[in-house]
N, C-alpha and C. Protein backbone atom coordinates (compact mmCIF):
# COMPACT_ATOMS: atom_id res chain seq x y z
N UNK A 1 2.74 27.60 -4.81
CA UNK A 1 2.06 26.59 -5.61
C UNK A 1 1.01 25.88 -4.75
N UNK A 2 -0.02 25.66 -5.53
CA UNK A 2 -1.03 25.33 -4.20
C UNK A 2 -1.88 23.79 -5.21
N UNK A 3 -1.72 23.02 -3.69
CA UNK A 3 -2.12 21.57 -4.06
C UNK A 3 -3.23 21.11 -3.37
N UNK A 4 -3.90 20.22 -3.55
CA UNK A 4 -4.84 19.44 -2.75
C UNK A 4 -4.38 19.25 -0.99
N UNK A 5 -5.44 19.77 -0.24
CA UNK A 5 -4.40 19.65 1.20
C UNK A 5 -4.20 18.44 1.66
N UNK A 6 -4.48 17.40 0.94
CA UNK A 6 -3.96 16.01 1.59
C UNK A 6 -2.27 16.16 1.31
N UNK A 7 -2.23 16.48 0.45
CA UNK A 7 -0.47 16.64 -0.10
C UNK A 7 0.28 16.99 0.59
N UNK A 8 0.94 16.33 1.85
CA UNK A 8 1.67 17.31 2.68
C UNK A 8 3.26 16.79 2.89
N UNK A 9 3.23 15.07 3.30
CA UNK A 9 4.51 14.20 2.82
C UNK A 9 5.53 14.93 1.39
N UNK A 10 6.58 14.37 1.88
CA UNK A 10 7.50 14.44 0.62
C UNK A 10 6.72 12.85 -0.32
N UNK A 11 6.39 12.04 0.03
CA UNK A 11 5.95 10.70 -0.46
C UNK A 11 4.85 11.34 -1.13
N UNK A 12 3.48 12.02 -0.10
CA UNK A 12 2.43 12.28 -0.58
C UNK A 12 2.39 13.11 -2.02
N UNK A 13 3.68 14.14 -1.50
CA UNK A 13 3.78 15.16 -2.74
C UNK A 13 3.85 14.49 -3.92
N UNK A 14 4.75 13.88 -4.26
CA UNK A 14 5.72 13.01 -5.09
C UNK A 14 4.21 12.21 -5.74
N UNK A 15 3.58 11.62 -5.03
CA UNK A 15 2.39 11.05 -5.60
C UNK A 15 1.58 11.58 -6.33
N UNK A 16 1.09 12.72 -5.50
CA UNK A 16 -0.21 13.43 -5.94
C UNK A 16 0.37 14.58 -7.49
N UNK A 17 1.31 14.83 -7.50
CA UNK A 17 1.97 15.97 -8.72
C UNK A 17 2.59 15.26 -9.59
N UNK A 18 2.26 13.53 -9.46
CA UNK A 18 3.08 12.79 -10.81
C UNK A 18 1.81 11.77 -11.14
N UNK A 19 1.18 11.33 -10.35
CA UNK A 19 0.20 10.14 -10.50
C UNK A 19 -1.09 10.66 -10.29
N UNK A 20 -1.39 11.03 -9.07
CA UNK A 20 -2.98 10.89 -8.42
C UNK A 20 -3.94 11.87 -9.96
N UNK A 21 -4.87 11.15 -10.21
CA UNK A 21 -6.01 11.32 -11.16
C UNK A 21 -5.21 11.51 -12.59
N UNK A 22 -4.45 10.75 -12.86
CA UNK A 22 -3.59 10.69 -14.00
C UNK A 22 -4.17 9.43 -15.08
N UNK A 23 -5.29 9.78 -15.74
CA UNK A 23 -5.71 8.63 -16.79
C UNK A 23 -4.77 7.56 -17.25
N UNK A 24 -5.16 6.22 -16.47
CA UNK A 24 -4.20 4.99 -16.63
C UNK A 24 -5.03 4.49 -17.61
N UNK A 25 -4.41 3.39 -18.52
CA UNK A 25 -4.83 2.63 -19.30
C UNK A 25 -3.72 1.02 -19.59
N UNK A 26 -2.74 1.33 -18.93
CA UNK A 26 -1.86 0.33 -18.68
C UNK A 26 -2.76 -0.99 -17.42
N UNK A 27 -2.99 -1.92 -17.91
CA UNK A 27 -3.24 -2.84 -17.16
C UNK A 27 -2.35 -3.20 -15.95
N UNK A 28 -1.21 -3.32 -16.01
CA UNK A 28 0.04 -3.63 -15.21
C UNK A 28 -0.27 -2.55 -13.88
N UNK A 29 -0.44 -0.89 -14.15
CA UNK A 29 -0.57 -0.01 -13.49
C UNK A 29 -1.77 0.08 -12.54
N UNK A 30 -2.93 -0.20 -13.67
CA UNK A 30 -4.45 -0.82 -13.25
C UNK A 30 -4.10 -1.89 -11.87
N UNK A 31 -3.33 -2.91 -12.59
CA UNK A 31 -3.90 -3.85 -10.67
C UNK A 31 -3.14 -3.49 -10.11
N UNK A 32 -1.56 -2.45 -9.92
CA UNK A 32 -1.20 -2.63 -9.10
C UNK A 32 -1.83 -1.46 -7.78
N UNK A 33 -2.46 -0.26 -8.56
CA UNK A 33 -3.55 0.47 -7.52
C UNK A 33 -4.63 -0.11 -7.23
N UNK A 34 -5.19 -1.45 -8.00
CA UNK A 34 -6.15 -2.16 -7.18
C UNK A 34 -5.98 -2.58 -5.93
N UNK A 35 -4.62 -3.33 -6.11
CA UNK A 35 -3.88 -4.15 -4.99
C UNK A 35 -3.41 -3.32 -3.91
N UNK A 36 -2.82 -2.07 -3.96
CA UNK A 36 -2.77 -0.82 -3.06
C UNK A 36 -3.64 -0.47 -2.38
N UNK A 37 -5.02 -0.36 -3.45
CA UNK A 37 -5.92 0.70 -2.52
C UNK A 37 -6.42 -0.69 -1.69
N UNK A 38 -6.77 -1.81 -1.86
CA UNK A 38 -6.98 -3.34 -0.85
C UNK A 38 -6.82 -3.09 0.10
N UNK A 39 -4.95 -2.92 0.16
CA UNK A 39 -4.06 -3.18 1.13
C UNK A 39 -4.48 -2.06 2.11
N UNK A 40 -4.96 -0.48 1.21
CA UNK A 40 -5.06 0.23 2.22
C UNK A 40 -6.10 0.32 3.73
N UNK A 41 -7.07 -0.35 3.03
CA UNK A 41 -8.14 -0.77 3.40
C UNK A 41 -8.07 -0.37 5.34
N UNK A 42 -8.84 0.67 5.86
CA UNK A 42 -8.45 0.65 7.68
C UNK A 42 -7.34 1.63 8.20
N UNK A 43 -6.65 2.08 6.88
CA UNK A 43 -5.09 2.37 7.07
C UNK A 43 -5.04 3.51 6.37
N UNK A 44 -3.85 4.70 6.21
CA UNK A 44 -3.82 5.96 5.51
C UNK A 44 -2.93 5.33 4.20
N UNK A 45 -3.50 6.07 3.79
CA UNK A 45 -2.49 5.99 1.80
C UNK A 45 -0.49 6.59 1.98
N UNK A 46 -1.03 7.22 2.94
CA UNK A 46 1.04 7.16 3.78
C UNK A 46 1.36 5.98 3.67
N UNK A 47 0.59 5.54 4.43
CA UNK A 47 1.13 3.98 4.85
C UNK A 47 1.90 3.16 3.45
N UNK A 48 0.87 2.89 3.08
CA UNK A 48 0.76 2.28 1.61
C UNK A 48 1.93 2.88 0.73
N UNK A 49 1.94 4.04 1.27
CA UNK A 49 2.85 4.60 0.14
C UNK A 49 4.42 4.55 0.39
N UNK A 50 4.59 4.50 1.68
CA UNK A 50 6.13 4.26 2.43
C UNK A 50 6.24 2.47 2.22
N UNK A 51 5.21 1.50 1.99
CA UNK A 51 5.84 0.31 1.49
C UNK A 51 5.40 -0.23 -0.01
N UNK A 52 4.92 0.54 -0.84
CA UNK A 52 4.81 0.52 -2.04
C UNK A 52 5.92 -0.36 -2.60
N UNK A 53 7.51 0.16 -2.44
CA UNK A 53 8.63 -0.47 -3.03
C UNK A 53 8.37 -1.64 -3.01
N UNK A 54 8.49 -2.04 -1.88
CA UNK A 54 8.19 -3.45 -1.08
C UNK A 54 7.50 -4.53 -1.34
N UNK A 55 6.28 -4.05 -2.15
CA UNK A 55 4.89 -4.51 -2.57
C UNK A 55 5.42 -4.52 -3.63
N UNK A 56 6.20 -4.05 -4.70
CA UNK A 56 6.76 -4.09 -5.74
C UNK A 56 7.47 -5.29 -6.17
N UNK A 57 8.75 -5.86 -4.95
CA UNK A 57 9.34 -6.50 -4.72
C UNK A 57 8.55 -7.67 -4.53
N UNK A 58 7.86 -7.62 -3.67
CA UNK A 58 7.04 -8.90 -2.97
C UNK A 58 5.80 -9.38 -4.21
N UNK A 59 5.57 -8.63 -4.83
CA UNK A 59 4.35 -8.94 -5.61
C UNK A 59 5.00 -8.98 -7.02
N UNK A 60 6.16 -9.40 -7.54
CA UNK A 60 6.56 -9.85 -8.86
C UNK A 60 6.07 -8.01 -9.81
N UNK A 61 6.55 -7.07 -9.17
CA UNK A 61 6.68 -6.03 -9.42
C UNK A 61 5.00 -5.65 -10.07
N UNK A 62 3.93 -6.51 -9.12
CA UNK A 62 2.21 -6.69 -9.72
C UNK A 62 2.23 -7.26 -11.14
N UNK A 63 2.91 -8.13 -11.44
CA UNK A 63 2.32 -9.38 -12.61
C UNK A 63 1.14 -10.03 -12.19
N UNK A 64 0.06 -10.21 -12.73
CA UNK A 64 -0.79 -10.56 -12.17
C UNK A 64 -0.95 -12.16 -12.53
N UNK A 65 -0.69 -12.45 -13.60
CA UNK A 65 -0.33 -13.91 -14.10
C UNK A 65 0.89 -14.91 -13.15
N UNK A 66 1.52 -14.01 -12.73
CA UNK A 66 2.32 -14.47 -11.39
C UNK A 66 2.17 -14.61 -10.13
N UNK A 67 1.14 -13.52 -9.72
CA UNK A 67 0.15 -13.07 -8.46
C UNK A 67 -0.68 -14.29 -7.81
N UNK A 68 -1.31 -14.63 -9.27
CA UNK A 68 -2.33 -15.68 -9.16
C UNK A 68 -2.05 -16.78 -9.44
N UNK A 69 -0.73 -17.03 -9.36
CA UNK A 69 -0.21 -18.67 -9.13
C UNK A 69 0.28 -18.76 -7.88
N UNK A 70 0.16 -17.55 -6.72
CA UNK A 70 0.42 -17.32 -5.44
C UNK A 70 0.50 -18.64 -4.69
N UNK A 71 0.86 -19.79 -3.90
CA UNK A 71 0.53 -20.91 -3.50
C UNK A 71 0.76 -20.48 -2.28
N UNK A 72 0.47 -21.76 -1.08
CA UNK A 72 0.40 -21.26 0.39
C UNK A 72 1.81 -21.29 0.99
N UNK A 73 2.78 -21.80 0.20
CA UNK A 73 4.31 -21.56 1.16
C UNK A 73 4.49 -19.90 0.68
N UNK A 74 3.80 -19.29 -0.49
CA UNK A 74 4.59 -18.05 -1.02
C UNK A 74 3.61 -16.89 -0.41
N UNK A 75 2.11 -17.40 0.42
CA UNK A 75 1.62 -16.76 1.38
C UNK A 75 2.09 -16.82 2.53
N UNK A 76 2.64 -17.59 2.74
CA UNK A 76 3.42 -17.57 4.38
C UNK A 76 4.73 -16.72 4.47
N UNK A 77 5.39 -16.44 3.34
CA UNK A 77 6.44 -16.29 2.63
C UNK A 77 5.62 -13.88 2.93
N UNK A 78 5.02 -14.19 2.17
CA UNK A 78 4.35 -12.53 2.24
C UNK A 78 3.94 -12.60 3.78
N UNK A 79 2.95 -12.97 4.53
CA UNK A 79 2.82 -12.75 6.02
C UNK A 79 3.81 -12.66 7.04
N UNK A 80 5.29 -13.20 6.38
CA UNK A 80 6.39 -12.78 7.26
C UNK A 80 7.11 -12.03 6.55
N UNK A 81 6.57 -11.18 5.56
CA UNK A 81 7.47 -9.50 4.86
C UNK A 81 7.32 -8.61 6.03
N UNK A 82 7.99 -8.23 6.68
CA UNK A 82 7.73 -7.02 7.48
C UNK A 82 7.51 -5.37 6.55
N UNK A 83 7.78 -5.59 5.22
CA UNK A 83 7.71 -4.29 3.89
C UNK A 83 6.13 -4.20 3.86
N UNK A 84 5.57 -5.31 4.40
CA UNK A 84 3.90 -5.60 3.62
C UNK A 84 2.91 -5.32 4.72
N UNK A 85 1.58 -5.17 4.70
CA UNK A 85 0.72 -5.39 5.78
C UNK A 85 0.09 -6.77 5.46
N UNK A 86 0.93 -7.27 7.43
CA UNK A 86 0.68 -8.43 6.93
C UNK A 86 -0.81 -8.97 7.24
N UNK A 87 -1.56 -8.61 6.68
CA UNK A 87 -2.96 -8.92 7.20
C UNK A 87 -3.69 -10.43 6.27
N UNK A 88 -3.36 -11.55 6.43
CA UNK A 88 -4.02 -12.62 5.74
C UNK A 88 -5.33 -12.53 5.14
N UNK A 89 -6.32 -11.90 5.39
CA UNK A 89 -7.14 -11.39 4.36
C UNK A 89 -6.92 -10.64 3.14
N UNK A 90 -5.97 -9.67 3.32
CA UNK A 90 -5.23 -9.19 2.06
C UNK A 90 -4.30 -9.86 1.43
N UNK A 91 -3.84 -10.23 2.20
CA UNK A 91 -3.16 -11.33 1.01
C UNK A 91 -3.74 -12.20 0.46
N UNK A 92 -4.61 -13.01 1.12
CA UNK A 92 -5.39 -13.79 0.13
C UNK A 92 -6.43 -12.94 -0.95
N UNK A 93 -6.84 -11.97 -0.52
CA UNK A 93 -7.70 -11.16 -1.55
C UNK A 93 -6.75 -10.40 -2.73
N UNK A 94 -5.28 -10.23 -2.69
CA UNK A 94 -4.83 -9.85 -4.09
C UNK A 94 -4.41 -11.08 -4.71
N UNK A 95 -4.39 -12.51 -4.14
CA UNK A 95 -4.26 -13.57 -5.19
C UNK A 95 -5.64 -13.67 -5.77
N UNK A 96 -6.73 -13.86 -5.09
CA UNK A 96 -8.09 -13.95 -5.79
C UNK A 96 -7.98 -12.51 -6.72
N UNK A 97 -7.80 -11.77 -6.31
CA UNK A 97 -8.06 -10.71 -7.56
C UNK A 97 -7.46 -10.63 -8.66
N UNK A 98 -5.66 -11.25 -8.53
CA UNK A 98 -5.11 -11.21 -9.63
C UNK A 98 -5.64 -12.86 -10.40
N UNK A 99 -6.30 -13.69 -9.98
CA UNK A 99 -7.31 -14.30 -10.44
C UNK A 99 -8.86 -14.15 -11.68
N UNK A 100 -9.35 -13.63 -10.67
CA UNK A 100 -10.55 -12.29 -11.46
C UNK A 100 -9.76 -11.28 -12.39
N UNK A 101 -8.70 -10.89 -11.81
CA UNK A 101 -8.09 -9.69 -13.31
C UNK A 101 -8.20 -10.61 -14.31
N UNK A 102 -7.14 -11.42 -14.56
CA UNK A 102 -6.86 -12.03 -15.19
C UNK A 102 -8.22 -12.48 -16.44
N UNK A 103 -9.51 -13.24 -15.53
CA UNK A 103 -10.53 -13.62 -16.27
C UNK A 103 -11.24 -12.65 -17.07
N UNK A 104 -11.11 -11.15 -16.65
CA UNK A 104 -11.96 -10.01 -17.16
C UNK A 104 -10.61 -9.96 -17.94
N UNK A 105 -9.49 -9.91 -18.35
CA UNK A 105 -8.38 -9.28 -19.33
C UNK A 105 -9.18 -10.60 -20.15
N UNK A 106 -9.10 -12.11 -20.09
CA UNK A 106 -9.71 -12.68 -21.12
C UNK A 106 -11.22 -12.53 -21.57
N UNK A 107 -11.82 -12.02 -20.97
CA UNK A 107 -13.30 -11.58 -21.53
C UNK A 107 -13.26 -10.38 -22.15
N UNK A 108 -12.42 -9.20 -21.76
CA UNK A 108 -12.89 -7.92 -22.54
C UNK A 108 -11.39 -7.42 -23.30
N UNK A 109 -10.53 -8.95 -23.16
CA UNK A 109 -9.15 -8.30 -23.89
C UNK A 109 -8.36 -7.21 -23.34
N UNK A 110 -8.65 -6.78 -22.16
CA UNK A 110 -7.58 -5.96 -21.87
C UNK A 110 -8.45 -5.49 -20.25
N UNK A 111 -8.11 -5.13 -18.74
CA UNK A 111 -9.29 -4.71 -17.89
C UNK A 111 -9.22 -3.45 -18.11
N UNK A 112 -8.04 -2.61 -18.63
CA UNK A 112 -8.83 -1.53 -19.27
C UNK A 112 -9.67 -1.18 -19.59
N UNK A 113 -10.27 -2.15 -20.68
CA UNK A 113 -11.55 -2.08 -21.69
C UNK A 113 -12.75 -2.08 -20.55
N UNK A 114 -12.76 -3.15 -19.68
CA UNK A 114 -14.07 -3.23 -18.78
C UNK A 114 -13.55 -2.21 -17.83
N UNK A 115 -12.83 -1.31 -17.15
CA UNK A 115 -12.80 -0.52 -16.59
C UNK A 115 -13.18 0.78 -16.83
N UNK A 116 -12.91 1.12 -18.03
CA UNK A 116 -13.67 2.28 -18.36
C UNK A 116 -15.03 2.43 -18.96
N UNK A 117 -15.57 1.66 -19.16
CA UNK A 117 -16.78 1.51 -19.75
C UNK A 117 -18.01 2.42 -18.50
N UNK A 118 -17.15 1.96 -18.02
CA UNK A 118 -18.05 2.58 -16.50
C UNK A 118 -17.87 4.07 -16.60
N UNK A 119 -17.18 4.68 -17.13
CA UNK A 119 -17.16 6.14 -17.77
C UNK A 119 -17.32 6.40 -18.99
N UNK A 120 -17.87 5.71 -19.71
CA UNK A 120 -17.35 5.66 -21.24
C UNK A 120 -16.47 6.24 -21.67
N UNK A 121 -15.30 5.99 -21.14
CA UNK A 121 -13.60 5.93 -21.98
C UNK A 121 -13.36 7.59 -21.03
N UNK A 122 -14.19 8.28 -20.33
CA UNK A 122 -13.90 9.87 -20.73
C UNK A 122 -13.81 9.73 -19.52
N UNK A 123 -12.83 10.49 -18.41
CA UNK A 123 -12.47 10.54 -16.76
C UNK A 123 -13.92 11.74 -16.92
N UNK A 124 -14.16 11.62 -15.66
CA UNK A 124 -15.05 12.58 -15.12
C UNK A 124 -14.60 14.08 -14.39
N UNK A 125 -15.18 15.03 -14.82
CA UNK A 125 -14.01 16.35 -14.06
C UNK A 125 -14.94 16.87 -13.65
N UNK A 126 -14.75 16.80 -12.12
CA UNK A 126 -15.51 16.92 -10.87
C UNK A 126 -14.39 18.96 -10.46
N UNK A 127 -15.27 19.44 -10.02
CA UNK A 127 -14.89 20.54 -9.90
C UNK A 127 -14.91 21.12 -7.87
N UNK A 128 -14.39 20.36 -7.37
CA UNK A 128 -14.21 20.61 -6.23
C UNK A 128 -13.65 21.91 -5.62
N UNK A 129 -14.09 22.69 -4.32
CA UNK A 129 -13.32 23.90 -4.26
C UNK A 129 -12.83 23.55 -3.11
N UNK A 130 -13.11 22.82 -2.34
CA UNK A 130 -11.97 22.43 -0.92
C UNK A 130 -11.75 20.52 -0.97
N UNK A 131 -11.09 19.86 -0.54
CA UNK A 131 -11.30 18.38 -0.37
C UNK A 131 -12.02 17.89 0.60
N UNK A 132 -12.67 19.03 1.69
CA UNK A 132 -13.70 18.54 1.95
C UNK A 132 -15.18 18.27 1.73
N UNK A 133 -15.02 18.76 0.73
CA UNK A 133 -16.67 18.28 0.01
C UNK A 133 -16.45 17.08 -0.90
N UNK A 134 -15.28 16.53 -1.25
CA UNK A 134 -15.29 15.14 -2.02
C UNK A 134 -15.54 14.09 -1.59
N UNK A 135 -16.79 13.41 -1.69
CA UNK A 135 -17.61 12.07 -1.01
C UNK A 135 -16.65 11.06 -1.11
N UNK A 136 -16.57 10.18 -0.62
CA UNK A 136 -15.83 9.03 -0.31
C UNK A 136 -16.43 8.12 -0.50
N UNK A 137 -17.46 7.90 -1.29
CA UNK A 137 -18.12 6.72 -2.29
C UNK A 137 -18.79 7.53 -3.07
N UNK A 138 -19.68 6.93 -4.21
CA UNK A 138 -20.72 7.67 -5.15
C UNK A 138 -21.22 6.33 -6.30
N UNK A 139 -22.27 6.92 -6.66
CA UNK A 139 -22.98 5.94 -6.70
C UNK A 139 -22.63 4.74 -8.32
N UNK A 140 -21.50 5.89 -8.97
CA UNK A 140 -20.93 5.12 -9.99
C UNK A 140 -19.54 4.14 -9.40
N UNK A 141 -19.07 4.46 -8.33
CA UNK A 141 -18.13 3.71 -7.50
C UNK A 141 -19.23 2.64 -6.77
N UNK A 142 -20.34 2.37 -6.46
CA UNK A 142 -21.18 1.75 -5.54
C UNK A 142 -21.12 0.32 -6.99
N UNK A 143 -21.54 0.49 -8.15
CA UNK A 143 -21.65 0.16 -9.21
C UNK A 143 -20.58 -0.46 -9.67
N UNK A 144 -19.07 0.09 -9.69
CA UNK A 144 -18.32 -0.64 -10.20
C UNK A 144 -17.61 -1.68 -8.94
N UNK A 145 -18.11 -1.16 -7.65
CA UNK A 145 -18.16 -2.65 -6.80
C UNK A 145 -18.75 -3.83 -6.74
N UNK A 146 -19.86 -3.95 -6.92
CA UNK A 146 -21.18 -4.41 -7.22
C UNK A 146 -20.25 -5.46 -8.30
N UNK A 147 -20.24 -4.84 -9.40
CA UNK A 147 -19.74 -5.53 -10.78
C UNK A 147 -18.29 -6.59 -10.22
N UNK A 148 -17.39 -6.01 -9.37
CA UNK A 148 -16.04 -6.65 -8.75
C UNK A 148 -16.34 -7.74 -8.68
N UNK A 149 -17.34 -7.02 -7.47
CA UNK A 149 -17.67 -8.07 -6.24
C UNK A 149 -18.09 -9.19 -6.83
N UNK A 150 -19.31 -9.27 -7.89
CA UNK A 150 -19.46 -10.69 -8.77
C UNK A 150 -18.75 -11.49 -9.04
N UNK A 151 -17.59 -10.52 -9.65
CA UNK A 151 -16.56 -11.64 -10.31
C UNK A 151 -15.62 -12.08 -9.86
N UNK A 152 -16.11 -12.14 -8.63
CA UNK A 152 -14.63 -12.72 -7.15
C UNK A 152 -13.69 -11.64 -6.64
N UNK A 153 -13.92 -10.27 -6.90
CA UNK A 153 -12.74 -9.28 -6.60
C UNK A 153 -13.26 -9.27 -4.87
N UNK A 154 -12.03 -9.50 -4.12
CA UNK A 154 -12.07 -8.95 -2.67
C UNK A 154 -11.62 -7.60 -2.47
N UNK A 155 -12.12 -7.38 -1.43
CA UNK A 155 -11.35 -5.86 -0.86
C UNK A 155 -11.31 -4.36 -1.82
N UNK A 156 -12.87 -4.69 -2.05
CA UNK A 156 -13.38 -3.63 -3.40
C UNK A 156 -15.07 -3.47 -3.01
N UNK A 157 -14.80 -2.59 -1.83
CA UNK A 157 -16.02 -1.86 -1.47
C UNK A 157 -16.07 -0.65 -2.11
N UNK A 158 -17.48 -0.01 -2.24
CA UNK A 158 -17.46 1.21 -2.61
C UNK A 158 -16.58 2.69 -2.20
N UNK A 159 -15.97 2.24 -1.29
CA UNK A 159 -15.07 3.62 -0.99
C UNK A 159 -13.58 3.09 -1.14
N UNK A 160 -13.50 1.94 -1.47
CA UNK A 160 -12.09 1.50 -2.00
C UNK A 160 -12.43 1.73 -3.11
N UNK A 161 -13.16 1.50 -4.03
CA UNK A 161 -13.43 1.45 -5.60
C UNK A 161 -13.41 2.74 -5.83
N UNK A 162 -13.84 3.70 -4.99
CA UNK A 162 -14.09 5.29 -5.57
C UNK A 162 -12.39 5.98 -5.33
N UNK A 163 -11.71 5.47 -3.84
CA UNK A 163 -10.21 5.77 -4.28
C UNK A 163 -9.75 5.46 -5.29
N UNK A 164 -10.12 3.79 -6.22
CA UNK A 164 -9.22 3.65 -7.15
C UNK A 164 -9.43 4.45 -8.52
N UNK A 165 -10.26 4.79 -8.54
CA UNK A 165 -11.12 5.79 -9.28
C UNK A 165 -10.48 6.59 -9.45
N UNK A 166 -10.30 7.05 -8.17
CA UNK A 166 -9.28 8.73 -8.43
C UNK A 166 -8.18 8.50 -8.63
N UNK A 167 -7.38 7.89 -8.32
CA UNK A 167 -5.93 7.47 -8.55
C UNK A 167 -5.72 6.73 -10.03
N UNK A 168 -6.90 6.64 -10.67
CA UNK A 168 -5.92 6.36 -11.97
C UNK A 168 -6.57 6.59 -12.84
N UNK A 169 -7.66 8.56 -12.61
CA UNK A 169 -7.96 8.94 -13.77
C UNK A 169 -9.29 8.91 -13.92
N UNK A 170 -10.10 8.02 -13.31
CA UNK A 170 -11.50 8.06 -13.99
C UNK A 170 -11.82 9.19 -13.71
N UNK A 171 -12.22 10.28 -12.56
CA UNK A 171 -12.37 10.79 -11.96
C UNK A 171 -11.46 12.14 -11.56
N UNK A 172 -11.49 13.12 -11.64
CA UNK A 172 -10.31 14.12 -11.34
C UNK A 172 -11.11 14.89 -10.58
N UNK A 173 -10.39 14.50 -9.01
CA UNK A 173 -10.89 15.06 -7.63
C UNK A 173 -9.73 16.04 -7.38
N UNK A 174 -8.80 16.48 -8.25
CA UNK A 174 -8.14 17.79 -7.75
C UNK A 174 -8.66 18.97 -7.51
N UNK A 175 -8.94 20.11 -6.44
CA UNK A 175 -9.49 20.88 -6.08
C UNK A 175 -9.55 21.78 -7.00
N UNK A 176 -10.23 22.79 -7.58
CA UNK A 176 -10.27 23.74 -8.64
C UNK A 176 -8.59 24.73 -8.51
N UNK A 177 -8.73 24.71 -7.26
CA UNK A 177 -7.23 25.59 -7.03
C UNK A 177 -5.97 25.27 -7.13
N UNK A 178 -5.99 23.72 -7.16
CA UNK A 178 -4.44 22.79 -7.20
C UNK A 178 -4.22 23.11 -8.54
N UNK A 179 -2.62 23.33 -8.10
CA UNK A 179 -2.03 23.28 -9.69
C UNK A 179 -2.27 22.37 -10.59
N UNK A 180 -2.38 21.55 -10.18
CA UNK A 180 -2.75 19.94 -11.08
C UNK A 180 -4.10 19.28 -11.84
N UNK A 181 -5.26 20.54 -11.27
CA UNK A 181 -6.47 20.41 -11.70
C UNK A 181 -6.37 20.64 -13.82
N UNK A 182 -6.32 21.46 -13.70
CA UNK A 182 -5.79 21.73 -15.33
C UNK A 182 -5.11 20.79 -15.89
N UNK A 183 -3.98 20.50 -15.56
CA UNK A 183 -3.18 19.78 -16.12
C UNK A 183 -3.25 18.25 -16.29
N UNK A 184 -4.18 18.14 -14.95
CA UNK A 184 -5.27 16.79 -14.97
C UNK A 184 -6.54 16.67 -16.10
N UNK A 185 -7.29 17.73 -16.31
CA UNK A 185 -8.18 17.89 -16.85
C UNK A 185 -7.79 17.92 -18.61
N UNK A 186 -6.19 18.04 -18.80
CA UNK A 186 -5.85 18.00 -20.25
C UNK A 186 -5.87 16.77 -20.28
N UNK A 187 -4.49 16.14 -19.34
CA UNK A 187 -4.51 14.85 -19.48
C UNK A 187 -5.77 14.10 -20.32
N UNK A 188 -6.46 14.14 -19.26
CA UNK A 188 -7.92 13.23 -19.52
C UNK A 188 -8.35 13.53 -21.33
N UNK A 189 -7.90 14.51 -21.85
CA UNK A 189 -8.66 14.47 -23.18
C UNK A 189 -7.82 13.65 -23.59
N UNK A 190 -6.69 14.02 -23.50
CA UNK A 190 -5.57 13.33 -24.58
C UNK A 190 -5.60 12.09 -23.91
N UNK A 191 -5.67 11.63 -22.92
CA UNK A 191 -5.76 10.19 -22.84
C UNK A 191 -7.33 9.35 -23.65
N UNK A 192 -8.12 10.35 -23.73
CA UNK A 192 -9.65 9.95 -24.54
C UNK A 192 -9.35 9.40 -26.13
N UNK A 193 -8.16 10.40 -26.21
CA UNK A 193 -7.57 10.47 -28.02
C UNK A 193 -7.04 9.00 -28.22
N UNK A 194 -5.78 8.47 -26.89
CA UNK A 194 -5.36 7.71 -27.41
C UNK A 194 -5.93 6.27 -26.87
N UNK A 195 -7.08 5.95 -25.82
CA UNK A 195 -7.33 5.12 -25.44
C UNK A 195 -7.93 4.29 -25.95
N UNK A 196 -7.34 2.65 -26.54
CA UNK A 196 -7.52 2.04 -27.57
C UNK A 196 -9.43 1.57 -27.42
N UNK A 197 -9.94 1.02 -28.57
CA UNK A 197 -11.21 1.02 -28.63
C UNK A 197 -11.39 0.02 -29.21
């Protein structure tokens, strides 16, 4: 069975053959790979992915209405999780973001809605034949930083924005040869069918 060669972990596996480029439309799901790919920020997606639980635990399982009532004893409280990276810029940048989520869920009713617009509703199926030709920004990821970045989102540069991209669907960077390219590429219609409008 042949996968994307980043896939090599039992963690990584587990990720990439259940989630990675899997059309999200769940908001809940939405920030909590915002808040991931942040954290990853400098660091490998291993990383991230061996304290995921943790971040689960520590972050009100990513409520974001809970996130963003974050106060400074419950930041001091996360900077001494040893589950977390404790980097005080990230932590303060997923309370500001679950901040900004929050304001775009009341402007467009759901950040779904303003998240895909940037594709119009349809993931993009990129036809890669090795993972090394997949750019690590592009210029519709440059764009939906740009847009973040306005509305107070931290830790949402263009090559964080283009990971989150791939990880929840806009985008299907599975190699033409991974088993998962197809099965990614259905996904994406049927998620087109049911993604509310």
């Amino acid at each position: 069975m042949r996968r994307c060669s980043w896939a090599r972990s039992e963690l990584a596996i587990s990720h990439h053959d259940r989630e990675w480029g899997v059309p999200q439309h769940d908001d809940h799901i939405l920030f909590e790979f915002l808040i991931l790919e942040g954290a990853q920020a400098g660091l490998s997606w291993e990383t991230i992915l061996r304290k995921r639980e943790n971040y689960r635990k520590a972050f009100d399982v990513f409520n974001p209405a809970k996130v963003a009532k974050y106060d400074a004893r419950k930041t001091a409280k996360l900077l001494n999780d040893a589950g977390l990276i404790r980097n005080r810029l990230k932590i303060d940048a997923a309370i500001q973001n679950a901040q900004s989520f929050l304001l775009v869920q009341k402007e467009y009713g759901a950040f779904d809605v303003f998240l895909w617009e940037f594709v119009d509703g349809e993931p993009i199926q990129n036809r890669w034949s090795s993972t090394k030709r997949i750019p690590p920004r592009t210029a519709l990821s440059e764009l939906l930083s740009k847009d973040l970045r306005k509305r107070g989102f931290k830790f949402v540069g263009s090559t964080i924005c283009y990971a989150f991209m791939q990880a929840v669907g806009m985008v299907n960077d599975h190699t033409v040869d991974c088993f998962r390219y197809r099965q990614v590429k259905a996904l994406g219609k049927s998620a087109l069918r049911k993604a509310p409008r």
